[in-house]
PDB file of N, CA and C in Angstrom:
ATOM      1  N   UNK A   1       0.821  -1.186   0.000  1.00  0.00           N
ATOM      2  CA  UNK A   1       0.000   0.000   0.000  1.00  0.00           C
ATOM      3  C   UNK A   1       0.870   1.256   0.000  1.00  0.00           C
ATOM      4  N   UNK A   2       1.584   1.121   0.839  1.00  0.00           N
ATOM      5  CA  UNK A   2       2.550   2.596   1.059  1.00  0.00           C
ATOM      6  C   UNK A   2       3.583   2.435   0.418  1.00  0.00           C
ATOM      7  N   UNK A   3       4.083   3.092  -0.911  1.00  0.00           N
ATOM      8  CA  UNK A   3       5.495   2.950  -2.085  1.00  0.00           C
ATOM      9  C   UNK A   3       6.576   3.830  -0.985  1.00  0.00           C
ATOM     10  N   UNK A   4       6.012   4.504   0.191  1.00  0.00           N
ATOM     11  CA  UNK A   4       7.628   4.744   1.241  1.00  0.00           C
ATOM     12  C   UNK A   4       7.944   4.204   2.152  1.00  0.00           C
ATOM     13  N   UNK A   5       9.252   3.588   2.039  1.00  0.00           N
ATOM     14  CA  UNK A   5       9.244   2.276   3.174  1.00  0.00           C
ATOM     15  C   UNK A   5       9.836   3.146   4.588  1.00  0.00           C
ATOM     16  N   UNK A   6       9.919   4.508   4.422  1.00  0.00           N
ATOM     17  CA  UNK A   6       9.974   5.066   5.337  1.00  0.00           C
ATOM     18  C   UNK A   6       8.635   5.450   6.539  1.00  0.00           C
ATOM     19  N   UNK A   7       8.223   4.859   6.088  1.00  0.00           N
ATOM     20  CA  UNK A   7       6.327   5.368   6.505  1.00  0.00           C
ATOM     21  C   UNK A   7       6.374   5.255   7.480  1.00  0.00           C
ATOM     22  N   UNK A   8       6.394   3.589   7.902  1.00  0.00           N
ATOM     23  CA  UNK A   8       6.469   2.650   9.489  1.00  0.00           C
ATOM     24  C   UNK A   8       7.054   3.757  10.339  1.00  0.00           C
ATOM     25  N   UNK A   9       7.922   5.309  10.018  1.00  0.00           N
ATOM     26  CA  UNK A   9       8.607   5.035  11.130  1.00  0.00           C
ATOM     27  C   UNK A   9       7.703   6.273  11.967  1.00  0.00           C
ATOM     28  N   UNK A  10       7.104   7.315  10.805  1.00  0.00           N
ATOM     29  CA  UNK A  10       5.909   8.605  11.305  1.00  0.00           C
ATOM     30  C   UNK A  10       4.947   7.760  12.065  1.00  0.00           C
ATOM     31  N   UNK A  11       4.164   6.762  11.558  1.00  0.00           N
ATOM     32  CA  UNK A  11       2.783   5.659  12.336  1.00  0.00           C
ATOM     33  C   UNK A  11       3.712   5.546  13.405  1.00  0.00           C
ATOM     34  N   UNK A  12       4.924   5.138  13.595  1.00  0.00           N
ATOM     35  CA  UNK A  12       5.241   4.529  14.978  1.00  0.00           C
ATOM     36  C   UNK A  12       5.731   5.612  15.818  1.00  0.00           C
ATOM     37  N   UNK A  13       6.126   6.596  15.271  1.00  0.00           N
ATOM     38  CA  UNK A  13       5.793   8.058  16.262  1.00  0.00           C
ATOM     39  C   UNK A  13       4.683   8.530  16.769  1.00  0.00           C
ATOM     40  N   UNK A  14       3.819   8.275  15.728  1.00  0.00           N
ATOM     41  CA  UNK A  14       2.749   9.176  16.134  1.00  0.00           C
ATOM     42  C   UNK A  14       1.830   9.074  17.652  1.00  0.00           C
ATOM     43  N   UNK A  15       1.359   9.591  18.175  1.00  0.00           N
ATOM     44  CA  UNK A  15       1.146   9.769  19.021  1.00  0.00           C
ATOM     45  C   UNK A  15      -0.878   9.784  19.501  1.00  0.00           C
ATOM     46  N   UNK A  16      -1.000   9.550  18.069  1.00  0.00           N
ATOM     47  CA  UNK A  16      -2.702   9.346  17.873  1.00  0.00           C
ATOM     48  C   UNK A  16      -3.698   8.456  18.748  1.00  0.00           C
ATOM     49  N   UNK A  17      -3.011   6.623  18.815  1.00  0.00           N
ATOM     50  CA  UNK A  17      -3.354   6.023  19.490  1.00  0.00           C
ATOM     51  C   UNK A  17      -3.784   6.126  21.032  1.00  0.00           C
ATOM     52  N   UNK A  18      -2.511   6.849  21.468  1.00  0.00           N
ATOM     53  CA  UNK A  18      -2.807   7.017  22.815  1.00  0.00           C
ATOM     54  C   UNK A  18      -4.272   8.322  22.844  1.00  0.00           C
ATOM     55  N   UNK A  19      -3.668   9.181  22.128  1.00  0.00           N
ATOM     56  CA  UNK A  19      -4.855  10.384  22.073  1.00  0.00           C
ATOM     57  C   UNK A  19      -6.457   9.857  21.867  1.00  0.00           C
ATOM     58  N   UNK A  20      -6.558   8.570  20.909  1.00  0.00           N
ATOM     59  CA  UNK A  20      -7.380   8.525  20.729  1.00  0.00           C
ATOM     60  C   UNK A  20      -8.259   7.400  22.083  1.00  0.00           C
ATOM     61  N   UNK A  21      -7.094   6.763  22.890  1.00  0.00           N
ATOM     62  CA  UNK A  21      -7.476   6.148  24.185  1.00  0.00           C
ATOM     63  C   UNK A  21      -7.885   7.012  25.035  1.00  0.00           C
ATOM     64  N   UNK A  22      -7.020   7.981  25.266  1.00  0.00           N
ATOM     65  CA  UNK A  22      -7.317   8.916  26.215  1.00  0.00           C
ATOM     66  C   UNK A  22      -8.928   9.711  25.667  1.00  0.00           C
ATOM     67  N   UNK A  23      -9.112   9.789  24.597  1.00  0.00           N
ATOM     68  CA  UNK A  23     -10.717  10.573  24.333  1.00  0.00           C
ATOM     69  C   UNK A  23     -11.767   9.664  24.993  1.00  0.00           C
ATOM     70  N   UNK A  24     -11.144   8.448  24.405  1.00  0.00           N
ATOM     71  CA  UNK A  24     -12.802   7.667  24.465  1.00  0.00           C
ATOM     72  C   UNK A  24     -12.885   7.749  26.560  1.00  0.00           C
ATOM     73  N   UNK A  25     -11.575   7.641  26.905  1.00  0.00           N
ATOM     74  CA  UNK A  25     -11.824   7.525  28.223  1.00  0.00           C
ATOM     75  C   UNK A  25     -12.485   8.611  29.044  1.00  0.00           C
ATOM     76  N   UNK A  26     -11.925  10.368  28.345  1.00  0.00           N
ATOM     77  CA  UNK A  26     -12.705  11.226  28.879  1.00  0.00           C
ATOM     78  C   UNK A  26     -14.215  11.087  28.716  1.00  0.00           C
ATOM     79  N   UNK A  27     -14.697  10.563  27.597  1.00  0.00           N
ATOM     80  CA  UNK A  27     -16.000  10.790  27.011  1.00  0.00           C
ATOM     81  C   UNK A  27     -16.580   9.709  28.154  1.00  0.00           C
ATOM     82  N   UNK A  28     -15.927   8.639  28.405  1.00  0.00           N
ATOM     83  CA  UNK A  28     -16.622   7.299  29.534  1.00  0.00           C
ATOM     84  C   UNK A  28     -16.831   7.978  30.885  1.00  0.00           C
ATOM     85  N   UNK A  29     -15.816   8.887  31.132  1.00  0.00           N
ATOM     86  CA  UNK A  29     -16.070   9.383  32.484  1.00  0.00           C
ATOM     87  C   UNK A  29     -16.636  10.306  32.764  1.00  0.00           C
ATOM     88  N   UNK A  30     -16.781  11.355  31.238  1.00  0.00           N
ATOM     89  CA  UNK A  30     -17.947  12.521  31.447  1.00  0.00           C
ATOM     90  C   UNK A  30     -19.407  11.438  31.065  1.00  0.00           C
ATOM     91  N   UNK A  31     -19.564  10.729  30.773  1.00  0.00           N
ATOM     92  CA  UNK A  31     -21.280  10.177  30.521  1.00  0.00           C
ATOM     93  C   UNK A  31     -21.052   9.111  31.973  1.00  0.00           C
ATOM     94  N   UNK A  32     -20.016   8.803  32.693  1.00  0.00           N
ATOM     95  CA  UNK A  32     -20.588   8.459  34.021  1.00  0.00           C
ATOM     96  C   UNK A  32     -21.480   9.270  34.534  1.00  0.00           C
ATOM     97  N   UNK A  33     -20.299  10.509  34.837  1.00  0.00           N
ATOM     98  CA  UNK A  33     -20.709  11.857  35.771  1.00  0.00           C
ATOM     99  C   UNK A  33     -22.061  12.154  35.511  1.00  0.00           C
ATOM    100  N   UNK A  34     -22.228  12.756  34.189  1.00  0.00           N
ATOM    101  CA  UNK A  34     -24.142  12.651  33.772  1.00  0.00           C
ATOM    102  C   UNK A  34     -24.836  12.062  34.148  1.00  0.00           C
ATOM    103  N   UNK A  35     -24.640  10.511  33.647  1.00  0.00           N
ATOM    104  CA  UNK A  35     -25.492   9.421  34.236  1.00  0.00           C
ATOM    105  C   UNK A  35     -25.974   9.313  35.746  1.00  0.00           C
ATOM    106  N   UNK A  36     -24.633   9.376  36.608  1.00  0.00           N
ATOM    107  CA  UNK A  36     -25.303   9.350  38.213  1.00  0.00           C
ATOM    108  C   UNK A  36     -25.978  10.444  38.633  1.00  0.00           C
ATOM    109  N   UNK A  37     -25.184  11.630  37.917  1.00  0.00           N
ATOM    110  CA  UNK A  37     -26.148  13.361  38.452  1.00  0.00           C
ATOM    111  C   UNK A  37     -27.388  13.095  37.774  1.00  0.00           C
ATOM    112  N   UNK A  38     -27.547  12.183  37.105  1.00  0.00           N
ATOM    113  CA  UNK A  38     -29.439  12.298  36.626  1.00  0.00           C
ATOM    114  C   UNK A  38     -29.624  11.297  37.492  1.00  0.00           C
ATOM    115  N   UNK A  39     -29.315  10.246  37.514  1.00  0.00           N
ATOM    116  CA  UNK A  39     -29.855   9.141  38.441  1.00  0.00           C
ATOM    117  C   UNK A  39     -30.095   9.636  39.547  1.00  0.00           C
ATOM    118  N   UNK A  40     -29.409  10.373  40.221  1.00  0.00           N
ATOM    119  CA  UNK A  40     -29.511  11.236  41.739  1.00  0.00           C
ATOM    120  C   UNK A  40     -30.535  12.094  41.591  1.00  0.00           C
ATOM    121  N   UNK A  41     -30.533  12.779  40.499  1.00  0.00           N
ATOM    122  CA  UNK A  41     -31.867  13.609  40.580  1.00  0.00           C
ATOM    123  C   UNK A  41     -33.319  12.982  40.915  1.00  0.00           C
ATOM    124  N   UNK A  42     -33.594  12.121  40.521  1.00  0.00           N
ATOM    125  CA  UNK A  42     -34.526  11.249  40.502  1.00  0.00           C
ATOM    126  C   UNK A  42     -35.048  10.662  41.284  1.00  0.00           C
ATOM    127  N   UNK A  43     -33.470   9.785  41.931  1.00  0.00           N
ATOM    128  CA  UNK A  43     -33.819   9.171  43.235  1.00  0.00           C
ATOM    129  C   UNK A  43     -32.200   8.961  43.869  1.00  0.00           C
ATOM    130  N   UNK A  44     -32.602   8.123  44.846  1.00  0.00           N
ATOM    131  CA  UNK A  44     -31.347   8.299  45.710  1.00  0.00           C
ATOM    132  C   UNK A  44     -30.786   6.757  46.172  1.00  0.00           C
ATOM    133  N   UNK A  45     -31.307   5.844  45.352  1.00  0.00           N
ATOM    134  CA  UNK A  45     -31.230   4.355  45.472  1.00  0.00           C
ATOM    135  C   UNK A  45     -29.925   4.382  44.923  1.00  0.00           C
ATOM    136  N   UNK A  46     -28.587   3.986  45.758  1.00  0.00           N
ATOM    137  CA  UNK A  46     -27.175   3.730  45.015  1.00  0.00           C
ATOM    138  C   UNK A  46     -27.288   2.746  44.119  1.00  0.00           C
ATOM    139  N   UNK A  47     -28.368   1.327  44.275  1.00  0.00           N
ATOM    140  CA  UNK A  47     -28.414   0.228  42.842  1.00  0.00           C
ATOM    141  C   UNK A  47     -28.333   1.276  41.567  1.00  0.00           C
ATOM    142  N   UNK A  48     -29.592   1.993  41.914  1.00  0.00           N
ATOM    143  CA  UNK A  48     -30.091   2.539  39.997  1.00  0.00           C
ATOM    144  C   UNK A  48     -28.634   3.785  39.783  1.00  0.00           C
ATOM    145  N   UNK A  49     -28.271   4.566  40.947  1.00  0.00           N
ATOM    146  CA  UNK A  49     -27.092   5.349  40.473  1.00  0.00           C
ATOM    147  C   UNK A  49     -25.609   4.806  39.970  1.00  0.00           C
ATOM    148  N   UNK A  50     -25.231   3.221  40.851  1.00  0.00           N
ATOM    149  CA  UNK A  50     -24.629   2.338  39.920  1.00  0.00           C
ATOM    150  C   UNK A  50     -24.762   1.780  39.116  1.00  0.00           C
ATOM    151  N   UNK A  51     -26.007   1.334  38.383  1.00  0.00           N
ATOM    152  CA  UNK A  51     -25.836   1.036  37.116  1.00  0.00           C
ATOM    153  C   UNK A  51     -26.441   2.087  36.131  1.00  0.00           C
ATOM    154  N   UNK A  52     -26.590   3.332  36.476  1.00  0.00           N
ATOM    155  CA  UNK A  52     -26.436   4.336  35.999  1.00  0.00           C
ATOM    156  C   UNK A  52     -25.041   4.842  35.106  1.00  0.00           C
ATOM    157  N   UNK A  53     -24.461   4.844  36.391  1.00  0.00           N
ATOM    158  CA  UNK A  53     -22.757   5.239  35.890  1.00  0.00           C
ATOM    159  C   UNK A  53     -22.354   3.968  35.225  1.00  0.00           C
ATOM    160  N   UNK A  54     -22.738   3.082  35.396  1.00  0.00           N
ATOM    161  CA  UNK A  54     -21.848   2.145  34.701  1.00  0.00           C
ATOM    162  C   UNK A  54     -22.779   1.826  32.992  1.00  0.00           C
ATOM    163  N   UNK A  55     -23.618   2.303  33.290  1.00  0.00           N
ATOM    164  CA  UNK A  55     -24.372   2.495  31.826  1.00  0.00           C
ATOM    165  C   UNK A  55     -23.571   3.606  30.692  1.00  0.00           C
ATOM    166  N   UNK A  56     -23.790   4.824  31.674  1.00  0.00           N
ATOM    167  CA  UNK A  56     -23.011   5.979  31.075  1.00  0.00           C
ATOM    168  C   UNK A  56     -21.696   6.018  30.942  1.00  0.00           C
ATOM    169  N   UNK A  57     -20.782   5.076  31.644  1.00  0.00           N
ATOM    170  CA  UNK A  57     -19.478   4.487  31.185  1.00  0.00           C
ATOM    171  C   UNK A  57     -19.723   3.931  29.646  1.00  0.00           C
ATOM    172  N   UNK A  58     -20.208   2.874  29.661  1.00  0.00           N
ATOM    173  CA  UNK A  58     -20.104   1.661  28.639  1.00  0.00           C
ATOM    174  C   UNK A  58     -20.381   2.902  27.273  1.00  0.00           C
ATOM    175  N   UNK A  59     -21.628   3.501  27.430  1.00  0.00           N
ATOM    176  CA  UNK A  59     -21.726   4.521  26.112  1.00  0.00           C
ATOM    177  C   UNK A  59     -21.046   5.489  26.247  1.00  0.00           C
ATOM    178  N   UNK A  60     -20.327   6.189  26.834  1.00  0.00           N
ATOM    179  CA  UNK A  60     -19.510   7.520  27.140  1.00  0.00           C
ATOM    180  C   UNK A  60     -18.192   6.593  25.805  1.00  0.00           C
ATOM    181  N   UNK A  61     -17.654   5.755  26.385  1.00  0.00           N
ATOM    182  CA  UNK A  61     -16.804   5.275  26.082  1.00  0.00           C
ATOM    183  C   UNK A  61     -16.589   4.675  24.648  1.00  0.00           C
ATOM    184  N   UNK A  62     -17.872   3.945  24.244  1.00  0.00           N
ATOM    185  CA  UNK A  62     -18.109   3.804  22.748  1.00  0.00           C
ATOM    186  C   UNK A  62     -18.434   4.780  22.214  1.00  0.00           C
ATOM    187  N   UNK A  63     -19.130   5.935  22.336  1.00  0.00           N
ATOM    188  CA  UNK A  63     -19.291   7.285  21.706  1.00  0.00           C
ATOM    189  C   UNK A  63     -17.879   7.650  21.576  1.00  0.00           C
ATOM    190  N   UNK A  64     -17.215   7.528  22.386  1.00  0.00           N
ATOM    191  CA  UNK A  64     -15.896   8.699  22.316  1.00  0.00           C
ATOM    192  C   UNK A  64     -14.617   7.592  21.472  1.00  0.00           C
ATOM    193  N   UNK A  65     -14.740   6.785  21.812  1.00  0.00           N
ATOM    194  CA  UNK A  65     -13.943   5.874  20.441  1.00  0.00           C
ATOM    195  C   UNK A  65     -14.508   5.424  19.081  1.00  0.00           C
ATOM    196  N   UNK A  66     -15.800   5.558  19.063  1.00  0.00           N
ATOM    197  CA  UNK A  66     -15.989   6.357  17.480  1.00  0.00           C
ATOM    198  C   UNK A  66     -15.562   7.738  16.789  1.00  0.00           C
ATOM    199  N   UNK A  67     -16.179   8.416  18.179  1.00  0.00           N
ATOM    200  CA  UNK A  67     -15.304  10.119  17.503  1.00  0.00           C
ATOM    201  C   UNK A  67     -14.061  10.276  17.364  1.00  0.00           C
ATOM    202  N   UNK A  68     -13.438   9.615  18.461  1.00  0.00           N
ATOM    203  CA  UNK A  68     -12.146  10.015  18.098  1.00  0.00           C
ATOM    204  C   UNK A  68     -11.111   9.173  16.945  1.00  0.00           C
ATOM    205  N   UNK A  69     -12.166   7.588  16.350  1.00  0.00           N
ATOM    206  CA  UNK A  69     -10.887   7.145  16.022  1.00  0.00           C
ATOM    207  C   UNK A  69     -11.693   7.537  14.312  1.00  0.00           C
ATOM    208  N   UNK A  70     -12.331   8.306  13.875  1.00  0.00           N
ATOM    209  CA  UNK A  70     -12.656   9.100  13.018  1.00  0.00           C
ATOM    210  C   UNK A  70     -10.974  10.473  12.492  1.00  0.00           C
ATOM    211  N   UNK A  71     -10.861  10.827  13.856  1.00  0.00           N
ATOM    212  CA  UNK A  71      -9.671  11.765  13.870  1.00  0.00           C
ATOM    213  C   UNK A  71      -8.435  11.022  13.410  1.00  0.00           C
ATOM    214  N   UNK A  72      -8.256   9.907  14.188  1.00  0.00           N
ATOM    215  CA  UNK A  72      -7.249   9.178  14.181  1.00  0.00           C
ATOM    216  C   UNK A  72      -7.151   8.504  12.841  1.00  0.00           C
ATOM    217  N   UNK A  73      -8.030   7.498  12.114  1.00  0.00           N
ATOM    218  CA  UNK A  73      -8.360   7.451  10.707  1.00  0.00           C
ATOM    219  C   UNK A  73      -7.778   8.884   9.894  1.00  0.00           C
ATOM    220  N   UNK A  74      -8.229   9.890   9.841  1.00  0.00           N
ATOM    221  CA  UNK A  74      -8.020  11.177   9.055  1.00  0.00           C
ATOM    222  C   UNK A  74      -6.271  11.367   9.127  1.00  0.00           C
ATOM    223  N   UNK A  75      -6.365  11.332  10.021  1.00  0.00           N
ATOM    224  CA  UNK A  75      -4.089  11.489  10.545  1.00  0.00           C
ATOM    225  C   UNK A  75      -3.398  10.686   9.765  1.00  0.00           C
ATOM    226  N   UNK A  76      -4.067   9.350   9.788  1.00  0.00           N
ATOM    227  CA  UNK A  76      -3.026   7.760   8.988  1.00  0.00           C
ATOM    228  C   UNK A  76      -3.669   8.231   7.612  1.00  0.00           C
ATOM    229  N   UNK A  77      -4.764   8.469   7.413  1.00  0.00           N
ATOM    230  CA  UNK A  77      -4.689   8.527   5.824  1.00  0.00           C
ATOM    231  C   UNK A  77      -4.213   9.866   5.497  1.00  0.00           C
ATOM    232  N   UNK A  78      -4.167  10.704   5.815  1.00  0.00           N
ATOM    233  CA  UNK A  78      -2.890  12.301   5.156  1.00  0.00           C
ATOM    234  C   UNK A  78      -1.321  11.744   5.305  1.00  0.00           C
ATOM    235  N   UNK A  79      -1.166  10.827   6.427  1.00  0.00           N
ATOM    236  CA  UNK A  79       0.249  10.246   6.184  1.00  0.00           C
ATOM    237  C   UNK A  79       0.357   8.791   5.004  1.00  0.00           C
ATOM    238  N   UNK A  80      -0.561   8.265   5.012  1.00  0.00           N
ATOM    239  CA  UNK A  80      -0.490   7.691   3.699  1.00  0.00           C
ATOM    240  C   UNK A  80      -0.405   8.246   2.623  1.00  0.00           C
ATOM    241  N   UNK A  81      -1.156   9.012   2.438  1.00  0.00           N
ATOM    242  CA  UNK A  81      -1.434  10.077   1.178  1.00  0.00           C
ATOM    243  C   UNK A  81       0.481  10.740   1.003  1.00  0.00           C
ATOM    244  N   UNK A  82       0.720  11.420   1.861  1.00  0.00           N
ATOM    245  CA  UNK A  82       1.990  11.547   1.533  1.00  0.00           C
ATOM    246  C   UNK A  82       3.393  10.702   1.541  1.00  0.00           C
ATOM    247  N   UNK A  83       2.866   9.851   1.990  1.00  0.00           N
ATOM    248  CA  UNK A  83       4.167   8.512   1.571  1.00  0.00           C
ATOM    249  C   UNK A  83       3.899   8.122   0.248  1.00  0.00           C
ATOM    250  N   UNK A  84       2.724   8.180  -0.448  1.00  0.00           N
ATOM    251  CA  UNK A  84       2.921   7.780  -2.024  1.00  0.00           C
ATOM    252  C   UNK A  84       2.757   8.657  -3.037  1.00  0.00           C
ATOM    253  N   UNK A  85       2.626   9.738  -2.536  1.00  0.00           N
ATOM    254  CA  UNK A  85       2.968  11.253  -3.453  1.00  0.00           C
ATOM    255  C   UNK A  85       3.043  12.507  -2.400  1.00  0.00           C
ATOM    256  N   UNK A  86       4.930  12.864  -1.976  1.00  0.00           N
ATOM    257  CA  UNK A  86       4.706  13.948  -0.937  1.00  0.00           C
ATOM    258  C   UNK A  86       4.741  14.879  -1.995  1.00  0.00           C
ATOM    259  N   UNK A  87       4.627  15.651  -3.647  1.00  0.00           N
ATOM    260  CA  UNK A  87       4.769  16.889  -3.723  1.00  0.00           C
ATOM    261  C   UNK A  87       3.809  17.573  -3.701  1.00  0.00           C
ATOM    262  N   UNK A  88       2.212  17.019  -3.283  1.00  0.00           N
ATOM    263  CA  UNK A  88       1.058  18.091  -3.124  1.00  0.00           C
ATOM    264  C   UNK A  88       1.307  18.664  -2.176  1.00  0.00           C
ATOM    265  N   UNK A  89       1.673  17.600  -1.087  1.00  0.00           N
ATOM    266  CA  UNK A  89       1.850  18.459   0.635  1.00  0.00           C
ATOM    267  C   UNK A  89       3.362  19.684   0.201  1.00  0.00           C
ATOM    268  N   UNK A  90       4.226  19.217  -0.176  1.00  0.00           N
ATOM    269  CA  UNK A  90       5.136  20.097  -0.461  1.00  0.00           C
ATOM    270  C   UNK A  90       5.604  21.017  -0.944  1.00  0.00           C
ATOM    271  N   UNK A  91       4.178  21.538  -1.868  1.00  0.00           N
ATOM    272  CA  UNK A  91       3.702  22.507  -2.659  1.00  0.00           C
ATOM    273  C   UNK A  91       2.918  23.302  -1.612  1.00  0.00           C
ATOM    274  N   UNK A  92       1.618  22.872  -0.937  1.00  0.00           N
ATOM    275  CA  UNK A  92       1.006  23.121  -0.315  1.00  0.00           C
ATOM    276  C   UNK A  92       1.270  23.814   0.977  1.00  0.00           C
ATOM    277  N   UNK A  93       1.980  22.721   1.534  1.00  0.00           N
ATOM    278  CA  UNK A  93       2.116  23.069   3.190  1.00  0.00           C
ATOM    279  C   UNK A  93       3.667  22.378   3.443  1.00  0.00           C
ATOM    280  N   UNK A  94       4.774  23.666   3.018  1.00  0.00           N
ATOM    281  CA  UNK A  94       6.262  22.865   3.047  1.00  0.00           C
ATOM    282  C   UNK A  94       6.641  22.758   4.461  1.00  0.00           C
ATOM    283  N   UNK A  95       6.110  23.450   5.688  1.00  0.00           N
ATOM    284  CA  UNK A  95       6.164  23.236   6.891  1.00  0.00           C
ATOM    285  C   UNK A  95       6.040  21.967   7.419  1.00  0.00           C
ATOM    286  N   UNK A  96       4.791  21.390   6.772  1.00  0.00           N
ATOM    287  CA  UNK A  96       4.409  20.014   7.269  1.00  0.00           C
ATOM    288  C   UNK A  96       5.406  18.961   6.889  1.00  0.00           C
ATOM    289  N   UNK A  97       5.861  19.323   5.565  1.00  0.00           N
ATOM    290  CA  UNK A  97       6.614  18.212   4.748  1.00  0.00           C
ATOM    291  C   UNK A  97       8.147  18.715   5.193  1.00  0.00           C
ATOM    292  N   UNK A  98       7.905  19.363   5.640  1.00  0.00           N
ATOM    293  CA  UNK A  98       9.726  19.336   6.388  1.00  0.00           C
ATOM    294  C   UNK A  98       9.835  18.758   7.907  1.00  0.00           C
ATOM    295  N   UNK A  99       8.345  18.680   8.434  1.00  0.00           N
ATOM    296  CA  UNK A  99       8.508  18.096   9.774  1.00  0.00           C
ATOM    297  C   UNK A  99       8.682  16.805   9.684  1.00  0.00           C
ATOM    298  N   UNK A 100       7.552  15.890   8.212  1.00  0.00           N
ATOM    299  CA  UNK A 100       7.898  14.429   8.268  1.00  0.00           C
ATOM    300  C   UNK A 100       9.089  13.778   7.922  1.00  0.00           C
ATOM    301  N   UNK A 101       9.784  14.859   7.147  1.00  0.00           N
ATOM    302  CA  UNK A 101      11.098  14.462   7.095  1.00  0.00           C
ATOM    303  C   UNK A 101      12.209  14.906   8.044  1.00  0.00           C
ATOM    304  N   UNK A 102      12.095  15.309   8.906  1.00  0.00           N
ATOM    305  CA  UNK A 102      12.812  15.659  10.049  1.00  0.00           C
ATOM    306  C   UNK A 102      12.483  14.345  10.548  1.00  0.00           C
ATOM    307  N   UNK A 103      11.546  14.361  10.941  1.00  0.00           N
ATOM    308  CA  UNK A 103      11.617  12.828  11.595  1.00  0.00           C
ATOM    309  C   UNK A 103      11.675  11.678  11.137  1.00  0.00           C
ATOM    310  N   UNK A 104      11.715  11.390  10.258  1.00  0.00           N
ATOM    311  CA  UNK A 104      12.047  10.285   9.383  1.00  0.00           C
ATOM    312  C   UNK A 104      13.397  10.226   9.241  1.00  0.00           C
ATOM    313  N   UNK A 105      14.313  11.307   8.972  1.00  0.00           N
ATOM    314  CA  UNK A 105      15.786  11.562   9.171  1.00  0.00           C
ATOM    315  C   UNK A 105      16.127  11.196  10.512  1.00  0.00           C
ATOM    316  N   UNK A 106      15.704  11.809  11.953  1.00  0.00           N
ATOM    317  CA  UNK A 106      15.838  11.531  13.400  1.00  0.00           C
ATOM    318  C   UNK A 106      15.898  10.030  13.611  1.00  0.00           C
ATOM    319  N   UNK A 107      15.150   8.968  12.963  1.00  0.00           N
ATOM    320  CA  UNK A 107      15.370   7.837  13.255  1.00  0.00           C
ATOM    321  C   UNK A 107      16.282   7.062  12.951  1.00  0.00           C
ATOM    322  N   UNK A 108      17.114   7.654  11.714  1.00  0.00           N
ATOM    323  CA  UNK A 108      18.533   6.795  11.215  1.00  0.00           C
ATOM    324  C   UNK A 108      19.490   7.545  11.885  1.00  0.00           C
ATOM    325  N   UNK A 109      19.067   8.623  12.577  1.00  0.00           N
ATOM    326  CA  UNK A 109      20.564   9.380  13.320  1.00  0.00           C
ATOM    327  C   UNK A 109      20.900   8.172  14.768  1.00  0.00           C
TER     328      UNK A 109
END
């Protein structure tokens, strides 16, 4: 798929994965927080406010690792895109295309 065998080494920098762990996890722990502050509103039975939060976990958490790995998708394919033709980006945006090759250089130093 990728004609630069330099590619492997930007994906294995990048730093997306974790970003995109860390979203889904904020999103799990803000739809806890919701979940029990409504459950509490309501009533005051800790059963229904625990499986409240643990409701609003389970979807906090799949909501937010769809959104984010939407982002994360978009990142690997602009770095694909420029491993098999960098002179649009290099025309375009020579900032960007001097950073992937900075680091692509950094790894054989």
């Amino acid at each position: 798929m990728m004609t630069c065998a330099n590619a492997h080494y930007i994906l294995s920098d990048l730093l997306i994965n974790k970003v995109v762990g860390l979203g889904a996890v904020i999103c799990a722990l803000f739809g806890c927080l919701i979940s029990v502050v409504t459950a509490r509103c309501y009533t005051h039975d800790p059963n229904v406010s625990f499986a409240s939060g643990f409701g609003g976990f389970s979807f906090g958490f799949s909501a937010g690792l769809a959104a984010t790995g939407i982002l994360s998708s978009g990142a690997k394919t602009i770095l694909a895109l420029w491993a098999e033709n960098p002179e649009p980006l290099k025309r375009n945006h020579p900032e960007i295309n001097q950073e992937f090759e900075q680091r692509i250089a950094a790894q054989f130093e």
